[in-house]
C-alpha atoms as a PDB file:
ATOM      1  CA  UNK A   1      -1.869  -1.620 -51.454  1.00  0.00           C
ATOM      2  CA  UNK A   2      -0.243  -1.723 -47.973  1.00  0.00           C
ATOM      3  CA  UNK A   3       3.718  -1.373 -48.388  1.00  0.00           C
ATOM      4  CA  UNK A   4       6.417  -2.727 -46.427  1.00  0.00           C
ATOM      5  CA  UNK A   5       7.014   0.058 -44.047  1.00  0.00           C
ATOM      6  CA  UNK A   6       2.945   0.016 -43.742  1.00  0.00           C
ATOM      7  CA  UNK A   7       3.115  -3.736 -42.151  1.00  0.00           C
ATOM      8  CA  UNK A   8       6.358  -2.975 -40.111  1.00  0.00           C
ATOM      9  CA  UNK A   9       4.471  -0.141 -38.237  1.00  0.00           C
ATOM     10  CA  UNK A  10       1.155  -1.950 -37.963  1.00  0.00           C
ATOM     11  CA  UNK A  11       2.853  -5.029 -36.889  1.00  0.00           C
ATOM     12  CA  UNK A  12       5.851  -3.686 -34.823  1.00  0.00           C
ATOM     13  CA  UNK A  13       8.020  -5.761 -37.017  1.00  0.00           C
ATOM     14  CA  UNK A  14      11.046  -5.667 -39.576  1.00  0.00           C
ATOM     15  CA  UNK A  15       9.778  -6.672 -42.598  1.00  0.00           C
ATOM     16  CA  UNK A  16      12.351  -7.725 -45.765  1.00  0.00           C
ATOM     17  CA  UNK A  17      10.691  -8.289 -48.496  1.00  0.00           C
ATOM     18  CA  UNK A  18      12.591 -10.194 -51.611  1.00  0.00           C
ATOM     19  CA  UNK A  19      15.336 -11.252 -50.096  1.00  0.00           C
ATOM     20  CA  UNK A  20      17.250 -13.960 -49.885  1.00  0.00           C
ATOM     21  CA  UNK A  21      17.666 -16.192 -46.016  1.00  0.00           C
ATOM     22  CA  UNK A  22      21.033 -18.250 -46.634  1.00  0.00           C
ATOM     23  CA  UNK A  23      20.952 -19.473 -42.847  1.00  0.00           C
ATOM     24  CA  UNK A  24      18.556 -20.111 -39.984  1.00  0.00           C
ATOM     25  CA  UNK A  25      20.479 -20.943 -36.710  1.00  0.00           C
ATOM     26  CA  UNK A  26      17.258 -21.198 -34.275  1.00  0.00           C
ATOM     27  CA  UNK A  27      19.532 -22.350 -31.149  1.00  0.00           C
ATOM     28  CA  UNK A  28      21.316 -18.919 -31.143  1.00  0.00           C
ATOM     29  CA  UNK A  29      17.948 -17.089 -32.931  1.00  0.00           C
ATOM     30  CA  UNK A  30      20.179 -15.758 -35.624  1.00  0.00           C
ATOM     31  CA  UNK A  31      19.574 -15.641 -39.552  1.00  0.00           C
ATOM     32  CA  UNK A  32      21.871 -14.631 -42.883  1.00  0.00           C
ATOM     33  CA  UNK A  33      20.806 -12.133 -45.211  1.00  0.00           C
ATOM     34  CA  UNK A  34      23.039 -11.571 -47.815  1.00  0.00           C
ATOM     35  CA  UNK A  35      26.132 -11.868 -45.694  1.00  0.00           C
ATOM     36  CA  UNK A  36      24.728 -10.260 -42.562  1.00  0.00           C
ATOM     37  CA  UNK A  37      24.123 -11.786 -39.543  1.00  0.00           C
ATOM     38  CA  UNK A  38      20.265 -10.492 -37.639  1.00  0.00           C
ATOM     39  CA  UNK A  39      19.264 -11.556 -34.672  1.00  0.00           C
ATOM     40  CA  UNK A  40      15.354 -12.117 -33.677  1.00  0.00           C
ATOM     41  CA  UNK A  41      13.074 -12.363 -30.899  1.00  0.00           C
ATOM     42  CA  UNK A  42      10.140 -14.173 -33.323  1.00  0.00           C
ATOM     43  CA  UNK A  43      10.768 -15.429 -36.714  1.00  0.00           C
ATOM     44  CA  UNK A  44       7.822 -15.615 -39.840  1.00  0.00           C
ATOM     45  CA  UNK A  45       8.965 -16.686 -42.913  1.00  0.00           C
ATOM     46  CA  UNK A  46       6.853 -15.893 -45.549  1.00  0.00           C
ATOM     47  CA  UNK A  47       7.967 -18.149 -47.997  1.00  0.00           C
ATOM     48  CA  UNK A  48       4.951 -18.314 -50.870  1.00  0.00           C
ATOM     49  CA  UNK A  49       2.516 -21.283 -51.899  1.00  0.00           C
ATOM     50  CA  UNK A  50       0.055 -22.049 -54.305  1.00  0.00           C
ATOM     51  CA  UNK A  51      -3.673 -21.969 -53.470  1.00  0.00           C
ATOM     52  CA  UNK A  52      -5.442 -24.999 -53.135  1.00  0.00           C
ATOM     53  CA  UNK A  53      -8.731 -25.446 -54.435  1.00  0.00           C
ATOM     54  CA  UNK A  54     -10.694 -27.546 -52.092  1.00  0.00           C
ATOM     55  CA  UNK A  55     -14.214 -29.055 -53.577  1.00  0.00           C
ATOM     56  CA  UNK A  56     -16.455 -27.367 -51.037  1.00  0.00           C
ATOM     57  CA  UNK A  57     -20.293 -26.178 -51.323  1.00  0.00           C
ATOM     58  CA  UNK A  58     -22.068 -23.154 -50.601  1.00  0.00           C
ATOM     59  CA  UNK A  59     -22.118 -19.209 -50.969  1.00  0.00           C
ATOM     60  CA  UNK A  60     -18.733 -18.587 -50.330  1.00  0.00           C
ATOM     61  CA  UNK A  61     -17.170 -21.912 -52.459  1.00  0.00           C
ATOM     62  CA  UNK A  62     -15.397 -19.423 -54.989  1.00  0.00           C
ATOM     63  CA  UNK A  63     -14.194 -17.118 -52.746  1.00  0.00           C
ATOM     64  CA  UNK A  64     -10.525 -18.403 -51.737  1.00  0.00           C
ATOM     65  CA  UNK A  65      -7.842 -16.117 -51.500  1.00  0.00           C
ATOM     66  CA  UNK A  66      -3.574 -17.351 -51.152  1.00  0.00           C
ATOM     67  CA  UNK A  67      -2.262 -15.126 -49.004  1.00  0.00           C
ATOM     68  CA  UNK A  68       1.937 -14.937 -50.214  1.00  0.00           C
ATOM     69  CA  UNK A  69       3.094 -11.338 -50.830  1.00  0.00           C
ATOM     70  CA  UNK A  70       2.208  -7.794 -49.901  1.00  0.00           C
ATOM     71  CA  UNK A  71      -0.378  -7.651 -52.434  1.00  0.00           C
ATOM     72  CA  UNK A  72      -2.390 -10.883 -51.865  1.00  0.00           C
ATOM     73  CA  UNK A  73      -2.415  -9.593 -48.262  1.00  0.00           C
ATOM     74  CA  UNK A  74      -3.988  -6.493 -49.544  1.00  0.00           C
ATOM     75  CA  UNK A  75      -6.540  -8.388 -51.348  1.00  0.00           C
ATOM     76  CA  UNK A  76      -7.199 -10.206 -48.441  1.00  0.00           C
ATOM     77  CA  UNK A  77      -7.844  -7.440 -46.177  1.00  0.00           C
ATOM     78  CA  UNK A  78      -9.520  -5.877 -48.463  1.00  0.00           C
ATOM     79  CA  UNK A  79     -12.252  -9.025 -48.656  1.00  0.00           C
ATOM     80  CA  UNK A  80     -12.537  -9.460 -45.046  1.00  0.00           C
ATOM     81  CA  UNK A  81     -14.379  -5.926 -44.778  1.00  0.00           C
ATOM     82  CA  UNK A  82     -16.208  -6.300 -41.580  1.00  0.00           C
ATOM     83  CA  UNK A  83     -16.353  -9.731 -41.024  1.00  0.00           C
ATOM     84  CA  UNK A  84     -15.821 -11.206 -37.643  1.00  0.00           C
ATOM     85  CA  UNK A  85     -15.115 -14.944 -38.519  1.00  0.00           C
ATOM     86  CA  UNK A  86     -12.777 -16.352 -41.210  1.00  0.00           C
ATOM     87  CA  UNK A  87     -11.573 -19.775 -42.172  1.00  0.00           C
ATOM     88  CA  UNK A  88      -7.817 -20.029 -42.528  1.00  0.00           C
ATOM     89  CA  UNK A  89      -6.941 -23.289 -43.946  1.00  0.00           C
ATOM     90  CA  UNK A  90      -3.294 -24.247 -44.897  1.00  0.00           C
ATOM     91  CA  UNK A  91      -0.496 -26.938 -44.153  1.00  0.00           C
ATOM     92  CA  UNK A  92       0.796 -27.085 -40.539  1.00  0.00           C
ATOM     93  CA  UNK A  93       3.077 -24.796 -39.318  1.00  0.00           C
ATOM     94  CA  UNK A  94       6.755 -26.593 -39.909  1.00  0.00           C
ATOM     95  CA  UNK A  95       9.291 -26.131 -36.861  1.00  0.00           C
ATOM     96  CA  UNK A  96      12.541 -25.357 -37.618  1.00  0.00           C
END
């Protein structure tokens, strides 16, 4: 299972896992943690959902995969193997 510090390297990033965002201020790109104030460049938050079962047909119909913590992404990467094409499906991004 990939860990946090496994991500951060491979994605250049700071990744926090289980915490706790108590304020987004995009116009200064600034966010609370727990009291302390972190600046960013780009913001993801990861923030969970529930997999959606859509009523589609053919080989691959039972193969869906919710992508929401460090293990589902494991999972994920794990099914992809060598393939060149996937199809994300998912809400709209949201702007903050």
């Amino acid at each position: 299972m990939a860990d946090a510090a496994a991500m951060a390297s491979q994605f250049k990033a700071t990744v926090r896992t289980g915490t706790r965002v108590t304020a987004i201020e995009p116009d200064r790109e600034t966010l609370r943690i727990d009291g302390e104030s972190i600046a960013y460049r780009g913001l993801c938050l990861a923030l969970g959902a529930d997999l959606i079962h859509i009523p589609v047909a053919g080989s691959a119909a039972d193969r869906g995969l919710a992508v929401n913590d460090l293990g589902d992404y494991t999972a994920f990467r794990a099914a992809m193997g060598a393939a060149r094409r996937i199809a994300v499906m998912g809400a709209r991004p949201h702007r903050l």
